[in-house]
PDB file of N, CA and C in Angstrom:
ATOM      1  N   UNK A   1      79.639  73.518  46.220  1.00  0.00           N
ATOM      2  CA  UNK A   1      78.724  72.459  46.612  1.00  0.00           C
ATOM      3  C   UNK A   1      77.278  72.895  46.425  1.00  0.00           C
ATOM      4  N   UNK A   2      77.440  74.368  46.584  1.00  0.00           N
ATOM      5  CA  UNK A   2      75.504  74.928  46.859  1.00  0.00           C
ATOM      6  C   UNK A   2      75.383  74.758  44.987  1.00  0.00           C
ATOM      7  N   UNK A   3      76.247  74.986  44.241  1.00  0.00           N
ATOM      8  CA  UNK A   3      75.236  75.303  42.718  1.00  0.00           C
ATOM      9  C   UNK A   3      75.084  74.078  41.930  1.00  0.00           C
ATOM     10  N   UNK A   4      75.696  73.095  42.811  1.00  0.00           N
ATOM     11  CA  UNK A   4      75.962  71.677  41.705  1.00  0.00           C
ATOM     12  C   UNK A   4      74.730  70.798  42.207  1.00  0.00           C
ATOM     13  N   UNK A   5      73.925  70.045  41.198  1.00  0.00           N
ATOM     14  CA  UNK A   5      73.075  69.004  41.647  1.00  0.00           C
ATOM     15  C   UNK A   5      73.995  67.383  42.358  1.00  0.00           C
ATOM     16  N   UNK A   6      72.975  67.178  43.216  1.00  0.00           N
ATOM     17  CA  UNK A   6      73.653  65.242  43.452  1.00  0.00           C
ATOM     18  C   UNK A   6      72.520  64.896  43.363  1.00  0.00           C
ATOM     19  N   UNK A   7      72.957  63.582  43.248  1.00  0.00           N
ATOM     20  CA  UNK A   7      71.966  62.290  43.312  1.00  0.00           C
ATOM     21  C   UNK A   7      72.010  61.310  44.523  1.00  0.00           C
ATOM     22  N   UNK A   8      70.469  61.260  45.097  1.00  0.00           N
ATOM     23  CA  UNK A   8      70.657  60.274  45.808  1.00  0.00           C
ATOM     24  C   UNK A   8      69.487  58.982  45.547  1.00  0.00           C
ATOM     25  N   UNK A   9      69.767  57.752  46.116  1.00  0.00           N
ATOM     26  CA  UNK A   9      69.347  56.696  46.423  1.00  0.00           C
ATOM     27  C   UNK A   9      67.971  56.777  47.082  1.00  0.00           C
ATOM     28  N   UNK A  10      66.645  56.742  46.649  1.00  0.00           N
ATOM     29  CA  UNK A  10      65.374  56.580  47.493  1.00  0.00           C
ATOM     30  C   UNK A  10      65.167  55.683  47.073  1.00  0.00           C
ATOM     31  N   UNK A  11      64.258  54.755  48.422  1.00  0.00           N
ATOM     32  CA  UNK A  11      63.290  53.727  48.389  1.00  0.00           C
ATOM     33  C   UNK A  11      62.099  54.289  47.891  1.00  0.00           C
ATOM     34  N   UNK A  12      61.787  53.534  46.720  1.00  0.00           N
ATOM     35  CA  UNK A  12      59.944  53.570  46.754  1.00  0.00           C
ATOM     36  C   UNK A  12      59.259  53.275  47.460  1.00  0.00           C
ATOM     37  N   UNK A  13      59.648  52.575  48.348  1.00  0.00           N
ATOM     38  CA  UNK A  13      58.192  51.515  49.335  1.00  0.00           C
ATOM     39  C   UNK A  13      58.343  52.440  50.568  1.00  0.00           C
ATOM     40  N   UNK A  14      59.277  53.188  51.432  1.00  0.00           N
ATOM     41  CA  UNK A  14      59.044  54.328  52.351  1.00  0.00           C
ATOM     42  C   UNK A  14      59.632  55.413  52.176  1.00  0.00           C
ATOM     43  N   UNK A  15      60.128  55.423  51.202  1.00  0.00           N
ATOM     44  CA  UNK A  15      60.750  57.012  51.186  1.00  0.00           C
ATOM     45  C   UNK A  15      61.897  57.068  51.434  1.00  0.00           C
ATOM     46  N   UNK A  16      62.406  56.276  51.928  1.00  0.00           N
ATOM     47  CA  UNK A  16      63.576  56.378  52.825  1.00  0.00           C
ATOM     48  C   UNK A  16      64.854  56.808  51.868  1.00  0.00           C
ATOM     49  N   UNK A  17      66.187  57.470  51.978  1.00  0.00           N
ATOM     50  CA  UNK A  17      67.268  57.363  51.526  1.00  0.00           C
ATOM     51  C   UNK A  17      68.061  56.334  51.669  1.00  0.00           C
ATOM     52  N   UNK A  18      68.883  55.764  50.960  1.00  0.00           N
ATOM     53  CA  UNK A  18      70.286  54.578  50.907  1.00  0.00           C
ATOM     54  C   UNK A  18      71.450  55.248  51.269  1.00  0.00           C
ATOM     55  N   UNK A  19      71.658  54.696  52.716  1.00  0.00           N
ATOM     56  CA  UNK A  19      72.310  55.755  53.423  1.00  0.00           C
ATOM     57  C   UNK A  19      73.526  54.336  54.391  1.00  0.00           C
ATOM     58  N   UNK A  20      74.935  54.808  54.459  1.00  0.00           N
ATOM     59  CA  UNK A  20      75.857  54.312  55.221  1.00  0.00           C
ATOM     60  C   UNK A  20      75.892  54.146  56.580  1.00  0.00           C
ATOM     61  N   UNK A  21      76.294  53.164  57.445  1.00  0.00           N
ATOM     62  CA  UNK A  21      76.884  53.301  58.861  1.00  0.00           C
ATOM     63  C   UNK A  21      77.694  52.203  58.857  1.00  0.00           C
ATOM     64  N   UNK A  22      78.911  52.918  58.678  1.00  0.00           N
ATOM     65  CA  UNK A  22      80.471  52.610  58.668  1.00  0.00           C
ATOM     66  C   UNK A  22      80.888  52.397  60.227  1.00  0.00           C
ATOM     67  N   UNK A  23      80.460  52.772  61.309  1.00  0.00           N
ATOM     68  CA  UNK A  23      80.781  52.606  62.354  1.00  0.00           C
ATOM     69  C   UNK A  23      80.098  51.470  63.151  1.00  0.00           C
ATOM     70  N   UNK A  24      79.005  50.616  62.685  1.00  0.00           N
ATOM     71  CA  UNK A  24      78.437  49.656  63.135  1.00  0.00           C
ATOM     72  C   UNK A  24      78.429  48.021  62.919  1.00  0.00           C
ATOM     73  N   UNK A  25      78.445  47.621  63.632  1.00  0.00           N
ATOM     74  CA  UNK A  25      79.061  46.335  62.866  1.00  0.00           C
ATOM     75  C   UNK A  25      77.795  45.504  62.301  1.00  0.00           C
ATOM     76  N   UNK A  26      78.357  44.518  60.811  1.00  0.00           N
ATOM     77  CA  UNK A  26      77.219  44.041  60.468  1.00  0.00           C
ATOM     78  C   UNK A  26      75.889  43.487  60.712  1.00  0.00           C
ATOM     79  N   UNK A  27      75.917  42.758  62.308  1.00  0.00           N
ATOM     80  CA  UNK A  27      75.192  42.302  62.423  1.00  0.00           C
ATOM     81  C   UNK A  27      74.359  43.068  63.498  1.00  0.00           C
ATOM     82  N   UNK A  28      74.415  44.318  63.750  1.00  0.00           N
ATOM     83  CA  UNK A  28      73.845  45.037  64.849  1.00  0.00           C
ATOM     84  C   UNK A  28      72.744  45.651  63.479  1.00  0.00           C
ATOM     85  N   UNK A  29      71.423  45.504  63.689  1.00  0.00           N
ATOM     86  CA  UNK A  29      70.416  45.590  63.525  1.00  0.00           C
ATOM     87  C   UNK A  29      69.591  47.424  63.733  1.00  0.00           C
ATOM     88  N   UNK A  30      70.022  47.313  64.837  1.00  0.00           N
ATOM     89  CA  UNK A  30      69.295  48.704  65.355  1.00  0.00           C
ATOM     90  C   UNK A  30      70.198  49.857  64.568  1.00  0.00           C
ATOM     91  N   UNK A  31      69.840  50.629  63.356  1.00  0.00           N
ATOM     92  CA  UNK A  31      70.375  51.743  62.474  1.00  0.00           C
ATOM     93  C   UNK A  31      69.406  52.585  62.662  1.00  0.00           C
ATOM     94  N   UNK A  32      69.847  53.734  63.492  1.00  0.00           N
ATOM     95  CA  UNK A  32      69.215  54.889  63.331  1.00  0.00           C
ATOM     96  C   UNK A  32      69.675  55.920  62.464  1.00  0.00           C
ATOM     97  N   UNK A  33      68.758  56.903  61.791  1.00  0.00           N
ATOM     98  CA  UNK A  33      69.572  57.557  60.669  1.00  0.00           C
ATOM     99  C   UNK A  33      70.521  58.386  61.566  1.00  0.00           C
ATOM    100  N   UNK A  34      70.797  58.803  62.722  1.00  0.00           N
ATOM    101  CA  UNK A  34      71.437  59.493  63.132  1.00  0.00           C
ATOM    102  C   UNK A  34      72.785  59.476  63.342  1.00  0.00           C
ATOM    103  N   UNK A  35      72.969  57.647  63.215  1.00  0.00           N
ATOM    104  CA  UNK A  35      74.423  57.084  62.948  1.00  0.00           C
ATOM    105  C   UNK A  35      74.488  57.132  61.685  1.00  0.00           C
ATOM    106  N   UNK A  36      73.781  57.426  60.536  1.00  0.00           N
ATOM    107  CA  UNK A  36      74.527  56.943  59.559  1.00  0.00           C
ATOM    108  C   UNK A  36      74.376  58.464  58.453  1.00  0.00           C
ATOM    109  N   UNK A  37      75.288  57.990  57.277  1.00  0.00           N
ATOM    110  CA  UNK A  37      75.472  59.068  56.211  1.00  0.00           C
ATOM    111  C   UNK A  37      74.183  59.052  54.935  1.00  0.00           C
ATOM    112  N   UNK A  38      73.726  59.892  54.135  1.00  0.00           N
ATOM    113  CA  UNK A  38      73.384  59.523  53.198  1.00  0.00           C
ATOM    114  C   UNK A  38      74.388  59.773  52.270  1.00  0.00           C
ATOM    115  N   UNK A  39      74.182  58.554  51.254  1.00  0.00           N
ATOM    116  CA  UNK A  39      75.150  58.322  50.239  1.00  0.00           C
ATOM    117  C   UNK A  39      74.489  59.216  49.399  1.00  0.00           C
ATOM    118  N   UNK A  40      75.938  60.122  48.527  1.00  0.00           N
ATOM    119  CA  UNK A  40      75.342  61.273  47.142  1.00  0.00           C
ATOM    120  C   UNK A  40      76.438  60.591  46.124  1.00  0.00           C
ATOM    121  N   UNK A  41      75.515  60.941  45.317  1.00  0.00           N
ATOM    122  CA  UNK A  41      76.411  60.809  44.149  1.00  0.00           C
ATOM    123  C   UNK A  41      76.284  61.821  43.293  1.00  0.00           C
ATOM    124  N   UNK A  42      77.797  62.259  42.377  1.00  0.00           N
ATOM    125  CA  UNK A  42      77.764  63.113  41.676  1.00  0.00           C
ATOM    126  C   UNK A  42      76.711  63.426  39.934  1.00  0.00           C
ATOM    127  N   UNK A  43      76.928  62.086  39.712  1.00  0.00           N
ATOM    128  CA  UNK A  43      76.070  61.759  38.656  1.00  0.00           C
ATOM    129  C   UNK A  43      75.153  61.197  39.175  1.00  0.00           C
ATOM    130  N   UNK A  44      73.988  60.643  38.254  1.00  0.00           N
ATOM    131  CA  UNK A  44      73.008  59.726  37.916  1.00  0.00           C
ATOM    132  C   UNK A  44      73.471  58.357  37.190  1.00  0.00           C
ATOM    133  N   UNK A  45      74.206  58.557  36.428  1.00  0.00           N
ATOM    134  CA  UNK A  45      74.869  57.091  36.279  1.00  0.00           C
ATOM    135  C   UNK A  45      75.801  56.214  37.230  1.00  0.00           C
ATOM    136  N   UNK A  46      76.358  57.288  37.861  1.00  0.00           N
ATOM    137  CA  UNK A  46      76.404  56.705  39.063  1.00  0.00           C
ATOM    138  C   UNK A  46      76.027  56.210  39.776  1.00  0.00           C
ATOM    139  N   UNK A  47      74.590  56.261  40.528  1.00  0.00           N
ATOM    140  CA  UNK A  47      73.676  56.001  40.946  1.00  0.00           C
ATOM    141  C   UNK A  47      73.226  54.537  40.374  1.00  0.00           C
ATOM    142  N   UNK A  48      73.192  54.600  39.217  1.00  0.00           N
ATOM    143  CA  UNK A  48      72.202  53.507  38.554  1.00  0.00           C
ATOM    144  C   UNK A  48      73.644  52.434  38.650  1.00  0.00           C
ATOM    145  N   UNK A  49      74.947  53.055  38.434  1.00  0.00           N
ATOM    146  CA  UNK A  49      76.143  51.637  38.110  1.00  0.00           C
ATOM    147  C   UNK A  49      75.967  51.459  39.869  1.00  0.00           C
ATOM    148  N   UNK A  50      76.057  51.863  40.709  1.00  0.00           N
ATOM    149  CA  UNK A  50      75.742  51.257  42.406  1.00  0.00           C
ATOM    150  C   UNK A  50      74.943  50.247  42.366  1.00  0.00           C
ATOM    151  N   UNK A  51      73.678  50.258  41.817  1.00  0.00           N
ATOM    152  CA  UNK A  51      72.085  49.797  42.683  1.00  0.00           C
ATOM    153  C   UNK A  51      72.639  48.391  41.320  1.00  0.00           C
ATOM    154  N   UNK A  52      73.122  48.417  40.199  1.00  0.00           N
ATOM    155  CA  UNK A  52      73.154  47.386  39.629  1.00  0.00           C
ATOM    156  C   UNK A  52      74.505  46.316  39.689  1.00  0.00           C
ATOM    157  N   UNK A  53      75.547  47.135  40.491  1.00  0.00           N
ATOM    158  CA  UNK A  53      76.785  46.281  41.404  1.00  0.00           C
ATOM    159  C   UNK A  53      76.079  45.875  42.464  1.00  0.00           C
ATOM    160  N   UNK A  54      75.078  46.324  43.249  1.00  0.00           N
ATOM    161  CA  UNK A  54      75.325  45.935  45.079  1.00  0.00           C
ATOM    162  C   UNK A  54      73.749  45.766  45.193  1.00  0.00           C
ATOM    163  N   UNK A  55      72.915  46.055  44.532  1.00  0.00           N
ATOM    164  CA  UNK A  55      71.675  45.500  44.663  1.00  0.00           C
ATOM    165  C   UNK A  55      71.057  45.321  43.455  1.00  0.00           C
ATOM    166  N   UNK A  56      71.218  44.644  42.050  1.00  0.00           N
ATOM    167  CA  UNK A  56      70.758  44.173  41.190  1.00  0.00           C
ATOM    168  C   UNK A  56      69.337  43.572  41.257  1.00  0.00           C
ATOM    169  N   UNK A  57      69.058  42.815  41.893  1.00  0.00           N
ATOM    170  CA  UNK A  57      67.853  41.845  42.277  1.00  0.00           C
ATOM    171  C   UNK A  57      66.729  42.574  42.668  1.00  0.00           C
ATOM    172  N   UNK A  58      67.398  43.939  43.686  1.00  0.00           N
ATOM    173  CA  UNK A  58      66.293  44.809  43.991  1.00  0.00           C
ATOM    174  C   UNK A  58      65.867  46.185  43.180  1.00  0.00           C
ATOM    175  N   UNK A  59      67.114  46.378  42.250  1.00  0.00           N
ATOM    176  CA  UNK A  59      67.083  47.704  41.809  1.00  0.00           C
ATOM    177  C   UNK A  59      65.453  48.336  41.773  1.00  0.00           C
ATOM    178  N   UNK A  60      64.749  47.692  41.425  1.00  0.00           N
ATOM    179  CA  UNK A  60      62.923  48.506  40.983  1.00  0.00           C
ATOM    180  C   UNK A  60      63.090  48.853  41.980  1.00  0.00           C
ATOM    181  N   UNK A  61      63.075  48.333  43.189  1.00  0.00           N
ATOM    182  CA  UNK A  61      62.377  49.087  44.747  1.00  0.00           C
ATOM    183  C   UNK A  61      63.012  50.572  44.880  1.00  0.00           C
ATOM    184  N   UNK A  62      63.908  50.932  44.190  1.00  0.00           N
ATOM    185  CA  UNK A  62      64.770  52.345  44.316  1.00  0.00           C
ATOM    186  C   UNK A  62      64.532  53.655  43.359  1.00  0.00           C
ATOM    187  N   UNK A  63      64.411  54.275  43.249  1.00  0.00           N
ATOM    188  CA  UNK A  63      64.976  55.548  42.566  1.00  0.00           C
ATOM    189  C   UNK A  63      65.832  56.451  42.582  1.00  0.00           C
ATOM    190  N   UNK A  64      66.542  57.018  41.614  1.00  0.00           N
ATOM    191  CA  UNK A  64      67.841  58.024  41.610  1.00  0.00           C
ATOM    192  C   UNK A  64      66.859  59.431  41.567  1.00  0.00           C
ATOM    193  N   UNK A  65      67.170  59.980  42.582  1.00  0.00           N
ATOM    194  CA  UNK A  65      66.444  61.497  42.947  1.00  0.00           C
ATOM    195  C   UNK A  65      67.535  62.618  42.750  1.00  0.00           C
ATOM    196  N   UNK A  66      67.396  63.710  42.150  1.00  0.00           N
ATOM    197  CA  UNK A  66      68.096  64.692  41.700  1.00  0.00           C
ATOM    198  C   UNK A  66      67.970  65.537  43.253  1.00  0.00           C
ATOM    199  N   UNK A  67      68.910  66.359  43.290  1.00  0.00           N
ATOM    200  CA  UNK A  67      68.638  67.286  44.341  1.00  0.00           C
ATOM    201  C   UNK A  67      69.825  68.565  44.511  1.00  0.00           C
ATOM    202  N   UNK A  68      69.626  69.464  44.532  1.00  0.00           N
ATOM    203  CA  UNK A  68      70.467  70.674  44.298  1.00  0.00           C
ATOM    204  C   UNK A  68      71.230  70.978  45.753  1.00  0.00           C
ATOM    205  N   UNK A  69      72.326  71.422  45.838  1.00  0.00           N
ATOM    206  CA  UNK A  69      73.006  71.174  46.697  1.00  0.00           C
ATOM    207  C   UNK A  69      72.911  72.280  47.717  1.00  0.00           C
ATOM    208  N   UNK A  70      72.091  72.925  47.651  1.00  0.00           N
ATOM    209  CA  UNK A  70      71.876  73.881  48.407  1.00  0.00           C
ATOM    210  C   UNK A  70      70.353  73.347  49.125  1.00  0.00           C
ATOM    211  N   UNK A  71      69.966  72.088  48.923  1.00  0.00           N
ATOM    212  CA  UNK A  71      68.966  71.429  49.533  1.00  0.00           C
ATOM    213  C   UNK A  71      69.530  70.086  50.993  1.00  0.00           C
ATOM    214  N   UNK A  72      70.594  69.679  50.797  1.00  0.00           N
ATOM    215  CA  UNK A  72      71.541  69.052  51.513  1.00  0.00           C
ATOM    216  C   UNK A  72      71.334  68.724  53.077  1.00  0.00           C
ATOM    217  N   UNK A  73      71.495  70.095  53.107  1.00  0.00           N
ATOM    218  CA  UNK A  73      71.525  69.826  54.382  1.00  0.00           C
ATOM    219  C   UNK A  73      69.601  69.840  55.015  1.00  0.00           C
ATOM    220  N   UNK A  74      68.578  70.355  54.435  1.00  0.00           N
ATOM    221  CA  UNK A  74      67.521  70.288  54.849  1.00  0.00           C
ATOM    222  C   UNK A  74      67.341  68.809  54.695  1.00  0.00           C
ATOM    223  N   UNK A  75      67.762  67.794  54.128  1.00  0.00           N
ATOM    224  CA  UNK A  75      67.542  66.550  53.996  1.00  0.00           C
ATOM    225  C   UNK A  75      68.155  65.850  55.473  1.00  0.00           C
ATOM    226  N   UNK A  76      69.776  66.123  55.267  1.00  0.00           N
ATOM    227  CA  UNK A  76      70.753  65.791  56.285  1.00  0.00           C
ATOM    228  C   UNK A  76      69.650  66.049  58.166  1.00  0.00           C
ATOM    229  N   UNK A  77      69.119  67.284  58.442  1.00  0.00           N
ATOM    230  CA  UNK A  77      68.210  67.556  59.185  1.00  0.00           C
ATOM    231  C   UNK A  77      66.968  66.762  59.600  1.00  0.00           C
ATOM    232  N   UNK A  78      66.310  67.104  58.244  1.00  0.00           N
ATOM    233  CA  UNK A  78      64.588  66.385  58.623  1.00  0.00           C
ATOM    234  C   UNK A  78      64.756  64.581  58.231  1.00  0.00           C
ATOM    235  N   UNK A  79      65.848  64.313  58.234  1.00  0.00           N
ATOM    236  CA  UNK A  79      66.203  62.654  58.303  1.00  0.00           C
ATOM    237  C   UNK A  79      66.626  62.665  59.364  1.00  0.00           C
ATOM    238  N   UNK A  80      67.558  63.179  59.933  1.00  0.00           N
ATOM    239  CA  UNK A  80      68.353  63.101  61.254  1.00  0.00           C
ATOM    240  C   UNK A  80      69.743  62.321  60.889  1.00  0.00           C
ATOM    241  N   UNK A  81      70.369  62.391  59.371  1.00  0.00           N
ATOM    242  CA  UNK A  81      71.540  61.810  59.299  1.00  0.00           C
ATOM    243  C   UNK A  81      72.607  62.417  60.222  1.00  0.00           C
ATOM    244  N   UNK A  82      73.814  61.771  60.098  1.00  0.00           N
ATOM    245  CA  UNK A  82      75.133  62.525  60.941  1.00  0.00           C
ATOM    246  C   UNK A  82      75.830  63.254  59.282  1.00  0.00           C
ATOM    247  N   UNK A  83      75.567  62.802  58.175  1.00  0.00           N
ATOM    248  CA  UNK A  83      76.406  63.594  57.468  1.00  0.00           C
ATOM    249  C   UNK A  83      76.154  63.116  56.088  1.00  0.00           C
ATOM    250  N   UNK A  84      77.066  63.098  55.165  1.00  0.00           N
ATOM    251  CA  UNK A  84      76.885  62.789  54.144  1.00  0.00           C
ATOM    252  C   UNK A  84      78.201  61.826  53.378  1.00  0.00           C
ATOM    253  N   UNK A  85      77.799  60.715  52.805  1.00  0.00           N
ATOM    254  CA  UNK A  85      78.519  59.810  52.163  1.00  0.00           C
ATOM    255  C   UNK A  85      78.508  60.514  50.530  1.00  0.00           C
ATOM    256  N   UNK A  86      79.851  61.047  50.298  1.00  0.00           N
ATOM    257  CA  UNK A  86      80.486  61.277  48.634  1.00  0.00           C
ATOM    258  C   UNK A  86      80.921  60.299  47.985  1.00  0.00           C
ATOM    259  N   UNK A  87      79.586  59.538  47.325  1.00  0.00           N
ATOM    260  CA  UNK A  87      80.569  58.442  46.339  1.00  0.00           C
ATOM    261  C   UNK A  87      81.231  58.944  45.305  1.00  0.00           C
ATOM    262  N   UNK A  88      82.844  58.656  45.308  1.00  0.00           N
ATOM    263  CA  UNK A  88      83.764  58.698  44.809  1.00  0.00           C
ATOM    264  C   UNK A  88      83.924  57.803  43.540  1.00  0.00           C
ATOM    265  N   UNK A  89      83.747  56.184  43.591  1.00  0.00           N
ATOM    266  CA  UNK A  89      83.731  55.698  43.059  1.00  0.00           C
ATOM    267  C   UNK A  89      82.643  54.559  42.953  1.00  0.00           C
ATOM    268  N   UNK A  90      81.458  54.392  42.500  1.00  0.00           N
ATOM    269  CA  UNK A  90      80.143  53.336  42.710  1.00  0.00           C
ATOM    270  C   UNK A  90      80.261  52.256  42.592  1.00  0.00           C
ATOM    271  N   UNK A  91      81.939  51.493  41.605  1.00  0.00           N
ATOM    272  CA  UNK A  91      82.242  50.017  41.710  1.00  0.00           C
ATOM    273  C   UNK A  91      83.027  49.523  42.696  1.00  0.00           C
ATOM    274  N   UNK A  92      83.856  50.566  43.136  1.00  0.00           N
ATOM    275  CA  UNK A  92      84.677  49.966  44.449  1.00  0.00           C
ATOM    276  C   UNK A  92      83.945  49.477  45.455  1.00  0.00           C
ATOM    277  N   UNK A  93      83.292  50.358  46.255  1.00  0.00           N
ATOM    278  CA  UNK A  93      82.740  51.958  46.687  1.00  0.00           C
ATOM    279  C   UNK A  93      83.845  52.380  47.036  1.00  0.00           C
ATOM    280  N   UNK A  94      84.613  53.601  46.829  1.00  0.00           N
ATOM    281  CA  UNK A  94      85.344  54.462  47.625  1.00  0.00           C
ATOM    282  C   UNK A  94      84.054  55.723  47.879  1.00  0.00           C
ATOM    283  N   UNK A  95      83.922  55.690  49.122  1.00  0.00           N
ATOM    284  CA  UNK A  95      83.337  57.297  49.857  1.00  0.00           C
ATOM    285  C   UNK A  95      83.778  57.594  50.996  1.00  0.00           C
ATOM    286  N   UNK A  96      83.472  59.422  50.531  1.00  0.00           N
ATOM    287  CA  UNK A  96      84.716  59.963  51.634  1.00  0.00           C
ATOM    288  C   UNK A  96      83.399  60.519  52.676  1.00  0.00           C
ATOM    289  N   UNK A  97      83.384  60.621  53.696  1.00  0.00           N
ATOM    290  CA  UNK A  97      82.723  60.610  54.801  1.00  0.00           C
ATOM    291  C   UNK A  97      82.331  62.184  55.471  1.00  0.00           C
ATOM    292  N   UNK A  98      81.487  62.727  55.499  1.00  0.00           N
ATOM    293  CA  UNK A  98      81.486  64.033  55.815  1.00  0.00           C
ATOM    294  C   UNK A  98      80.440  64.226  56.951  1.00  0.00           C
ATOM    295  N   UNK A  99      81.266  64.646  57.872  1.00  0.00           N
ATOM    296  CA  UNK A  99      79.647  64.734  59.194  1.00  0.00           C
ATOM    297  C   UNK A  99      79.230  66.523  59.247  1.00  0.00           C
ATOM    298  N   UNK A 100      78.068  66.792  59.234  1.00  0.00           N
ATOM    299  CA  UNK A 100      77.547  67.866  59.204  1.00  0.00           C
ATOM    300  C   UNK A 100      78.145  68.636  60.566  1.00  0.00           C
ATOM    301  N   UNK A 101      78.196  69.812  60.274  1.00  0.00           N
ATOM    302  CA  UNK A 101      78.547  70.946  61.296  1.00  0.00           C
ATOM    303  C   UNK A 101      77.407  71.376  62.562  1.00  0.00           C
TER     304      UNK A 101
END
């Protein structure tokens, strides 16, 4: 995991990561990053086939950010996620769910 790059999902307009909470129900509003995962992806095309299945309309507002995997968890931290979302597959979504130690 430490020598391989991922990709994740940033907003341009705050910075923010595109990040999961699987445990909340749709219409509950209040998402703190602390409930939720950031989504990685293994590729970059990955990345880009997501944002143009599930947010097409918005894709500009985003960027695919490279990041080495030995950087992970300093992200997982100074966000305050619970863990990390492995997209598996970017058209289904299948992701497998990983909460930090």
């Amino acid at each position: 995991m430490f020598s391989q790059s991922y990709y994740l999902i940033r907003s341009r307009i705050d910075g923010s990561y595109l990040a999961a909470y699987p445990n909340q129900a749709d219409d509950d509003q209040a998402r703190a990053p602390a409930d939720g995962y950031v989504l990685v992806f293994s590729e970059h095309a990955d990345g880009l086939m997501y944002l143009n299945k599930f947010a097409a309309e918005v894709r500009d507002r985003f960027t695919i950010e490279s990041l080495p995997g030995g950087q992970i968890a300093s992200v997982l931290n100074r966000w305050g996620y619970k863990g990390l979302g492995m997209v598996n597959d970017p058209l289904l979504p299948s992701v497998d769910f990983l909460s930090k130690a």
